[in-house]
C-alpha atoms as a PDB file:
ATOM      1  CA  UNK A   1     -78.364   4.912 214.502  1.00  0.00           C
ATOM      2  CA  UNK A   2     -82.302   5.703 213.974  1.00  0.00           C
ATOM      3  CA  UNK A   3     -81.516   5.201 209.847  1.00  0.00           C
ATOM      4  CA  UNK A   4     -79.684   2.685 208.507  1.00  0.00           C
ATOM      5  CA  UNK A   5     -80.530   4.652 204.797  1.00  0.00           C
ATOM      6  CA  UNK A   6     -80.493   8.028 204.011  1.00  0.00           C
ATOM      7  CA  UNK A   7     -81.672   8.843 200.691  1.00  0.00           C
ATOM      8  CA  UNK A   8     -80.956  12.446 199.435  1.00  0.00           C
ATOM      9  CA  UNK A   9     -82.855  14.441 196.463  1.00  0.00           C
ATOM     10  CA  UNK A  10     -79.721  17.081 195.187  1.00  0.00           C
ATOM     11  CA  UNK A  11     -81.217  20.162 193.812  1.00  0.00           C
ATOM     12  CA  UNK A  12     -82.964  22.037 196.677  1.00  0.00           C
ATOM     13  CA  UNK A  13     -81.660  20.004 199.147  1.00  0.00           C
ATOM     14  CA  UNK A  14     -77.937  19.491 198.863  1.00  0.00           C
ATOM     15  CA  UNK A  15     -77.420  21.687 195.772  1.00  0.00           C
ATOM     16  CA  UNK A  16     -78.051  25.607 195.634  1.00  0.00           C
ATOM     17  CA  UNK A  17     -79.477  25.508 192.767  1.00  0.00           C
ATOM     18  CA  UNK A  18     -83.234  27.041 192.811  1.00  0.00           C
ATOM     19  CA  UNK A  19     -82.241  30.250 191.752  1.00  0.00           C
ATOM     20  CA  UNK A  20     -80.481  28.895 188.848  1.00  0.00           C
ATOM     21  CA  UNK A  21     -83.410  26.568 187.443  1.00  0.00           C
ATOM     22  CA  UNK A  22     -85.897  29.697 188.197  1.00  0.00           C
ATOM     23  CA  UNK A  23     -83.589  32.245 186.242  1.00  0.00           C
ATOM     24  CA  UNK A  24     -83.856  29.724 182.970  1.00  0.00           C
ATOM     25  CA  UNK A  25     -87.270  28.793 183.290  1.00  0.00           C
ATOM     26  CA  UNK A  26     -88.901  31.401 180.912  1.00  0.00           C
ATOM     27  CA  UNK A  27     -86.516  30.091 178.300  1.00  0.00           C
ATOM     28  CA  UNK A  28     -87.288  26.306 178.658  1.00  0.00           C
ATOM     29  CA  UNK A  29     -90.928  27.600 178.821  1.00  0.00           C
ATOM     30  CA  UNK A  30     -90.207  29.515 175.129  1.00  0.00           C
ATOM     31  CA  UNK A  31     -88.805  26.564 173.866  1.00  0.00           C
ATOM     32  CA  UNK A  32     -91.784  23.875 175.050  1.00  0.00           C
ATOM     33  CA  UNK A  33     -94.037  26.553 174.437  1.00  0.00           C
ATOM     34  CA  UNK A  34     -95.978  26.367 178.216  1.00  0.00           C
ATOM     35  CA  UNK A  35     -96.507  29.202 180.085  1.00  0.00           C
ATOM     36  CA  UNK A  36     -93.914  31.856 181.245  1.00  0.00           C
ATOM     37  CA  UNK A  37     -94.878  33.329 184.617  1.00  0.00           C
ATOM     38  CA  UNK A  38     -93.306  36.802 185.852  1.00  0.00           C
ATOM     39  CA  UNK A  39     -91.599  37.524 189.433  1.00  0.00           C
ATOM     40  CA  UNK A  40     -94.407  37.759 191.717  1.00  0.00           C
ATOM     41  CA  UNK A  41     -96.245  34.167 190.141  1.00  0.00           C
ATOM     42  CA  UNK A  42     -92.907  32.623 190.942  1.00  0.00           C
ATOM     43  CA  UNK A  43     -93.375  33.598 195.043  1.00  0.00           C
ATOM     44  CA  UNK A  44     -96.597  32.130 194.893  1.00  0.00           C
ATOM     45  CA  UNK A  45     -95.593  28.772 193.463  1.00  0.00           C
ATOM     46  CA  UNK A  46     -93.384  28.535 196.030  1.00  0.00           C
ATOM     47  CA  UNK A  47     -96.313  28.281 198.250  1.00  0.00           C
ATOM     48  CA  UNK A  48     -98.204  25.121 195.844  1.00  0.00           C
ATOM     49  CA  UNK A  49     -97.665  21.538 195.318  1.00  0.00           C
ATOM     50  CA  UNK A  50     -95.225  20.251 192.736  1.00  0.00           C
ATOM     51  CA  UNK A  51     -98.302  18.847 190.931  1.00  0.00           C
ATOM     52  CA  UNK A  52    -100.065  22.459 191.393  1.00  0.00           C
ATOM     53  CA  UNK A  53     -97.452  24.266 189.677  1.00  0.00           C
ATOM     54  CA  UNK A  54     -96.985  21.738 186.675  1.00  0.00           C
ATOM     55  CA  UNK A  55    -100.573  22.462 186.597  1.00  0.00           C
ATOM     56  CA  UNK A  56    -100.426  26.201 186.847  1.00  0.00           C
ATOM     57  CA  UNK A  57     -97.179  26.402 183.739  1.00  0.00           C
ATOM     58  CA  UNK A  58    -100.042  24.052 181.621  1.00  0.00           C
ATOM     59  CA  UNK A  59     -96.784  22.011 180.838  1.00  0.00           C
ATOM     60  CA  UNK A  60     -98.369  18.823 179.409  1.00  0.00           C
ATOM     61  CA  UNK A  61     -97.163  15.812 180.285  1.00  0.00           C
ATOM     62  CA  UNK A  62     -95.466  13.832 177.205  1.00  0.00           C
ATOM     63  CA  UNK A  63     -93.302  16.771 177.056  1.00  0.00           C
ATOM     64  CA  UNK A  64     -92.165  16.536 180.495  1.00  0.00           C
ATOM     65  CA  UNK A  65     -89.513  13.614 179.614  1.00  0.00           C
ATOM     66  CA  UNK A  66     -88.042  16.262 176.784  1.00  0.00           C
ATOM     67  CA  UNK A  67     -87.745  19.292 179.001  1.00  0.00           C
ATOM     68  CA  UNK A  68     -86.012  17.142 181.874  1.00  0.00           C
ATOM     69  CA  UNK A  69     -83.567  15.656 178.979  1.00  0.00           C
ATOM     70  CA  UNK A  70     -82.954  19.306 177.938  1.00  0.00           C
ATOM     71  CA  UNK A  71     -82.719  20.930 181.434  1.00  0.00           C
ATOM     72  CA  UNK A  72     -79.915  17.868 182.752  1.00  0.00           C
ATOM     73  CA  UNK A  73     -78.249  19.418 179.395  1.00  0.00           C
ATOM     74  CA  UNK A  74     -78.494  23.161 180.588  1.00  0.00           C
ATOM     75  CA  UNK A  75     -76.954  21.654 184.255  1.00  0.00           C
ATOM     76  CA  UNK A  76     -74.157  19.536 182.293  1.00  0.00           C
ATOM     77  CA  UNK A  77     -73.171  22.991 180.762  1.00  0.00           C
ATOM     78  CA  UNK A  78     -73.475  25.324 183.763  1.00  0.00           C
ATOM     79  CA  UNK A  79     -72.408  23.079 186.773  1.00  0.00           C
ATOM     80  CA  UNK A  80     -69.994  25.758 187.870  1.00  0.00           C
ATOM     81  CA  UNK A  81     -72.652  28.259 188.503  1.00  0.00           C
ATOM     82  CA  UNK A  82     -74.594  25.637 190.801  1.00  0.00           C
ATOM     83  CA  UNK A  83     -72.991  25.232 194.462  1.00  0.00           C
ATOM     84  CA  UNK A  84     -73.366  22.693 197.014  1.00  0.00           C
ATOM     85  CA  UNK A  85     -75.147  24.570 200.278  1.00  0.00           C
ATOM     86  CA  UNK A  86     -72.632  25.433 202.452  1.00  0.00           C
ATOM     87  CA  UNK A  87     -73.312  23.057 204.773  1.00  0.00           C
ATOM     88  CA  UNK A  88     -73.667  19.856 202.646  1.00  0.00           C
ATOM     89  CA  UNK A  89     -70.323  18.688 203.409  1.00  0.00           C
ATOM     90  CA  UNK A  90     -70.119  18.521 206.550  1.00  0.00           C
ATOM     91  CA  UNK A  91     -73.245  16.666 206.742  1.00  0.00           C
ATOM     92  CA  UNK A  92     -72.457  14.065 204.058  1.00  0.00           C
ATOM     93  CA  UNK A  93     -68.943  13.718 205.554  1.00  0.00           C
ATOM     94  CA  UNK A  94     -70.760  13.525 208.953  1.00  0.00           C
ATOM     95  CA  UNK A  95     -73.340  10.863 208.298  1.00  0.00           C
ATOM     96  CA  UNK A  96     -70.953   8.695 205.562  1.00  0.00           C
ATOM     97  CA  UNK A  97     -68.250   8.466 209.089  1.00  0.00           C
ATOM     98  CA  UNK A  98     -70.859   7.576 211.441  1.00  0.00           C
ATOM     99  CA  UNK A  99     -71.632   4.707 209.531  1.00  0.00           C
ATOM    100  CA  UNK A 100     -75.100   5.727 207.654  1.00  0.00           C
ATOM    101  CA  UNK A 101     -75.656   4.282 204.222  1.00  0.00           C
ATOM    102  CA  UNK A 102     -76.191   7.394 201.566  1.00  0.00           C
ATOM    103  CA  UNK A 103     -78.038   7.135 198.533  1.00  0.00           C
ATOM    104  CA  UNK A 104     -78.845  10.001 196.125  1.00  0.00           C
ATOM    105  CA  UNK A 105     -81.809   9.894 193.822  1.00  0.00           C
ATOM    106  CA  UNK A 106     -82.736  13.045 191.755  1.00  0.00           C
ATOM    107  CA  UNK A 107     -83.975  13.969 188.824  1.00  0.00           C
ATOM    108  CA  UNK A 108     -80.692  15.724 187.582  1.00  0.00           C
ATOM    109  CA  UNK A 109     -78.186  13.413 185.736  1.00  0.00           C
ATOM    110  CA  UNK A 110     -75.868  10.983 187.966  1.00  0.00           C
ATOM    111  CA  UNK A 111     -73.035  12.907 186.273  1.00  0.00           C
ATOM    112  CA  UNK A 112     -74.115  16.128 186.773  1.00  0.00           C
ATOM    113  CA  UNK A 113     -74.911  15.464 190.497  1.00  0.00           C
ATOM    114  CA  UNK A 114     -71.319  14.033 190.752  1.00  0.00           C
ATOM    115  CA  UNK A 115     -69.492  16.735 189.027  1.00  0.00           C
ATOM    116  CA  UNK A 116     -71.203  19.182 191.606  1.00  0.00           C
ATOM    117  CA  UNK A 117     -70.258  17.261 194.489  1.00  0.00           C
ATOM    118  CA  UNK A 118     -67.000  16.760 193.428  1.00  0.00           C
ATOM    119  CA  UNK A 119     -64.675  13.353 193.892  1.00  0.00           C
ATOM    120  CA  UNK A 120     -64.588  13.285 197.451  1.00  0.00           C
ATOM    121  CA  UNK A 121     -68.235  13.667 198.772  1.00  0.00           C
ATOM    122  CA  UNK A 122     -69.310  11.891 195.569  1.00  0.00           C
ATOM    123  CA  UNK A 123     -67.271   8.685 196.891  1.00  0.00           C
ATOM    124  CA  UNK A 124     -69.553   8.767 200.177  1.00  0.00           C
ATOM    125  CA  UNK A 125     -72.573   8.262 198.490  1.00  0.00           C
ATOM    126  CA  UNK A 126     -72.799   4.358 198.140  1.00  0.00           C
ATOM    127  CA  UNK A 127     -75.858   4.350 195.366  1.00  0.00           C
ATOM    128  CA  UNK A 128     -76.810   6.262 192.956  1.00  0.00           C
ATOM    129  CA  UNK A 129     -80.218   6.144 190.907  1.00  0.00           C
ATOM    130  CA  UNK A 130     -80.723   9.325 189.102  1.00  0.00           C
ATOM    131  CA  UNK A 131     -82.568  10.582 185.811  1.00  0.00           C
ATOM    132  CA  UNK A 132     -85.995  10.217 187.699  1.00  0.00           C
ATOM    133  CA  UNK A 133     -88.843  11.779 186.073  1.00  0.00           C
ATOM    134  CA  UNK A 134     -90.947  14.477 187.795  1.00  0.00           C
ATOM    135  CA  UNK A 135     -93.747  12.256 189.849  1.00  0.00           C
ATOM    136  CA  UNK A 136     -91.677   8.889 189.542  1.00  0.00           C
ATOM    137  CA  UNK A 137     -89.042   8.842 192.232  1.00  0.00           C
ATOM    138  CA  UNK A 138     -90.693   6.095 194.287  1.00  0.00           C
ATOM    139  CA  UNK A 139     -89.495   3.264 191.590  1.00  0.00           C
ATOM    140  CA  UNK A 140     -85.884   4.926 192.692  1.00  0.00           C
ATOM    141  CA  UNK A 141     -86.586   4.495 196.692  1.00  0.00           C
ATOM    142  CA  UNK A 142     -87.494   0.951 196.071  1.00  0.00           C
ATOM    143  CA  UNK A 143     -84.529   0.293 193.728  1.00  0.00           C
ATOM    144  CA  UNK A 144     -81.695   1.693 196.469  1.00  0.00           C
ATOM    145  CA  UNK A 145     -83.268   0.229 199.265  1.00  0.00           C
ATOM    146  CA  UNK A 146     -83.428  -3.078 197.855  1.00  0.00           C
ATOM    147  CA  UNK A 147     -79.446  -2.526 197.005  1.00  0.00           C
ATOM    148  CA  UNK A 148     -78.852  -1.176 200.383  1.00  0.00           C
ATOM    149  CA  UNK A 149     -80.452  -4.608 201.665  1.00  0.00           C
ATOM    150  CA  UNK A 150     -82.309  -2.065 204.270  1.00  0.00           C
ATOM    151  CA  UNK A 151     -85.803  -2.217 205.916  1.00  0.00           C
ATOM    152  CA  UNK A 152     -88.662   0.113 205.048  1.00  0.00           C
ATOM    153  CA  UNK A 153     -88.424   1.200 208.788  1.00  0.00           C
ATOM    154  CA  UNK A 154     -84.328   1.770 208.368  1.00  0.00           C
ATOM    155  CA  UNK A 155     -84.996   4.541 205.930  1.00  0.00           C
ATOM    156  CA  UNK A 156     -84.947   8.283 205.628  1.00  0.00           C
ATOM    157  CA  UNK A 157     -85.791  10.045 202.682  1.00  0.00           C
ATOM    158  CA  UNK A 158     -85.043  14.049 202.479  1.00  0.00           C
ATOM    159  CA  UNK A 159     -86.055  16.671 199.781  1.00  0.00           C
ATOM    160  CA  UNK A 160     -87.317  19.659 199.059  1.00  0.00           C
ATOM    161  CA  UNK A 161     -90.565  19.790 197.152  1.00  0.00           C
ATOM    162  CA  UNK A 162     -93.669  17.897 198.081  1.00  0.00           C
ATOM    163  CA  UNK A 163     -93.416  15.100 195.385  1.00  0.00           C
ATOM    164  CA  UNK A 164     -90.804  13.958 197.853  1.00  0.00           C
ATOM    165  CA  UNK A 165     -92.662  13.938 200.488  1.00  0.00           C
ATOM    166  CA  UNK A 166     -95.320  11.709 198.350  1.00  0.00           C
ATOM    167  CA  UNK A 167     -93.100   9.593 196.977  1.00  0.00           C
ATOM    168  CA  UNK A 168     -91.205   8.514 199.823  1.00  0.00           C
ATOM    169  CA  UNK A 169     -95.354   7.756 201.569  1.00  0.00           C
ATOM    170  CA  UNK A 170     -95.775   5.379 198.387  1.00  0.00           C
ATOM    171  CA  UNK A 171     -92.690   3.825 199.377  1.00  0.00           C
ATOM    172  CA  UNK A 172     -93.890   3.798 202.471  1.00  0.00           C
ATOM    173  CA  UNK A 173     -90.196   4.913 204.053  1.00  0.00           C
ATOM    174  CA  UNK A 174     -89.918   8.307 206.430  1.00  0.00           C
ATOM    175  CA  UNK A 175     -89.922  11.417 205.015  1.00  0.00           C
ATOM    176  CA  UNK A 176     -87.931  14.803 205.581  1.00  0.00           C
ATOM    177  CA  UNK A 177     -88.555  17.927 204.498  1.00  0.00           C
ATOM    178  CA  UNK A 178     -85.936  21.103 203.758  1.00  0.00           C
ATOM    179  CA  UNK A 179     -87.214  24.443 204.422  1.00  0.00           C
ATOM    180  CA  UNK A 180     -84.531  26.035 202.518  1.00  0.00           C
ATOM    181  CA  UNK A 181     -84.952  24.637 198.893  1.00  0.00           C
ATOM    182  CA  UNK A 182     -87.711  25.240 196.325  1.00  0.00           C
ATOM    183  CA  UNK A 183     -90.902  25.176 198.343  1.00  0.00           C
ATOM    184  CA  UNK A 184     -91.578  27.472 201.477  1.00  0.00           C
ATOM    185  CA  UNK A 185     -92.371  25.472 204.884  1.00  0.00           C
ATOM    186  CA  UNK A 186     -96.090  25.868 205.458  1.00  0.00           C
ATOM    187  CA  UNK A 187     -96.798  23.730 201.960  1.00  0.00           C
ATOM    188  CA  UNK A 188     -94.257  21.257 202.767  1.00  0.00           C
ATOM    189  CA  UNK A 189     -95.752  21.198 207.013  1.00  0.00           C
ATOM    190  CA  UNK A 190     -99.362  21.141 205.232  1.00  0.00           C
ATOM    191  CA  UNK A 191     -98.289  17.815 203.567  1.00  0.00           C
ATOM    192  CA  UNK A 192     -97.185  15.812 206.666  1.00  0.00           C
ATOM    193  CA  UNK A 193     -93.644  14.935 206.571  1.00  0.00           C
ATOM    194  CA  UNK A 194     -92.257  13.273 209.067  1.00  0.00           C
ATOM    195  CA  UNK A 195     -89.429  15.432 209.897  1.00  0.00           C
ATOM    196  CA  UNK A 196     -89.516  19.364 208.590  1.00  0.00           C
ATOM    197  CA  UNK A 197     -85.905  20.446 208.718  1.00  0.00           C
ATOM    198  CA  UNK A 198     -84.558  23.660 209.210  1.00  0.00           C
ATOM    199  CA  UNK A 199     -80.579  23.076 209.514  1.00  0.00           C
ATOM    200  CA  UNK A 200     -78.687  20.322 208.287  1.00  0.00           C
ATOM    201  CA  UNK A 201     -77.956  19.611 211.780  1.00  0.00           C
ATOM    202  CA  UNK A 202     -81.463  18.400 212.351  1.00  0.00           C
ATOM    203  CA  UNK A 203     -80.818  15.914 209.608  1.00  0.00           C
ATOM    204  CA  UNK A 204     -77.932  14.601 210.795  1.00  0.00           C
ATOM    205  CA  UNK A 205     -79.424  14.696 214.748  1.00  0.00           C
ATOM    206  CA  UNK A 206     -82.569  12.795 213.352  1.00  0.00           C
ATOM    207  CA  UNK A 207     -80.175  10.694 211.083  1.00  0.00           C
ATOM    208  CA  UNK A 208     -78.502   9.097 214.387  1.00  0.00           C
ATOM    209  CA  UNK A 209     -81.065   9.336 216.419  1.00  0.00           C
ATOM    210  CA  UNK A 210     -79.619  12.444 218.813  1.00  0.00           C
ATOM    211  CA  UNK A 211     -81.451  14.824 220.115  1.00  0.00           C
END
């Protein structure tokens, strides 16, 4: 195997679930009172940082812990309108048979992530370290790697927004890259991933090492 640890984000990556968070995001934006942006500022944000666009909604940031504690409440109440991607099976099944250790961190709730996933895929993922806030996954890497007993060099982490990619370069563990989540290819290329994936089969070919 190339990883010994994979380390998943869910939303974006695993979970179809952009279009869902984007159709409620005027509401949230009501509620916190930040800025409500229209159709065509949505495209372009899919084109900025993660950082750029918390910038761009002027959401400030001690209400970021209350608008992640509402939105895993807005998941918890519409899981069944949030999919896995088609392919996410297969590729969990895949990697979880072959031997690869899985850990999911997101910022979503560990219950809402495992409702969505259902019994069954939820039972391949060995750890678990969810609730992260916005900018502060790379406390989770560290914590599931050091649970996983695995070397910085073992590890793959995979997402779809660039505070992934950042996160996993504090950690200093590989990065991977979705093209099919949140934020469009050429901002996720522009900040130097080490894999960009188009398919799930390129995770699971760079996952084992097969080319």
């Amino acid at each position: 195997m190339a990883y010994r640890l994979v380390i998943f984000d869910f939303d974006g990556t695993l979970a179809d679930s952009a279009d869902w968070f984007i159709s409620m995001a005027n509401d949230v934006a009501r509620r916190f009172r930040f800025r409500q942006i229209s159709d065509d500022e949505i495209a372009m944000l899919r084109g900025r940082s993660s950082r750029e666009v918390v910038a761009y909604m002027r959401v400030p940031a001690w209400k970021m812990p209350f608008i992640a504690r509402h939105t895993r409440r807005l998941v918890s109440e519409n899981t069944s309108k949030i999919p896995l991607f088609p392919e996410s099976p297969a590729l969990i099944r895949a990697l979880h048979e072959a031997g690869v250790v899985l850990a999911l961190v997101s910022s979503n709730s560990e219950a809402n992530v495992r409702k969505i996933l259902g019994p069954e895929l939820a039972g391949c993922i060995s750890h678990y370290a969810c609730g992260a806030s916005m900018f502060g996954k790379t406390p989770k890497f560290r914590k599931v790697i050091r649970r996983a007993g695995a070397r910085h060099g073992q590890v793959l982490s995979i997402g779809d927004e660039t505070r992934d990619i950042e996160a996993a370069s504090r950690a200093g563990i590989d990065s991977g890259a979705v093209t099919w989540g949140y934020a469009r290819p050429e901002i996720l290329e522009a900040h130097r991933p080490t894999f960009l994936f188009n398919t799930m089969d390129d995770i699971a070919r760079a996952a084992l090492g097969r080319d």
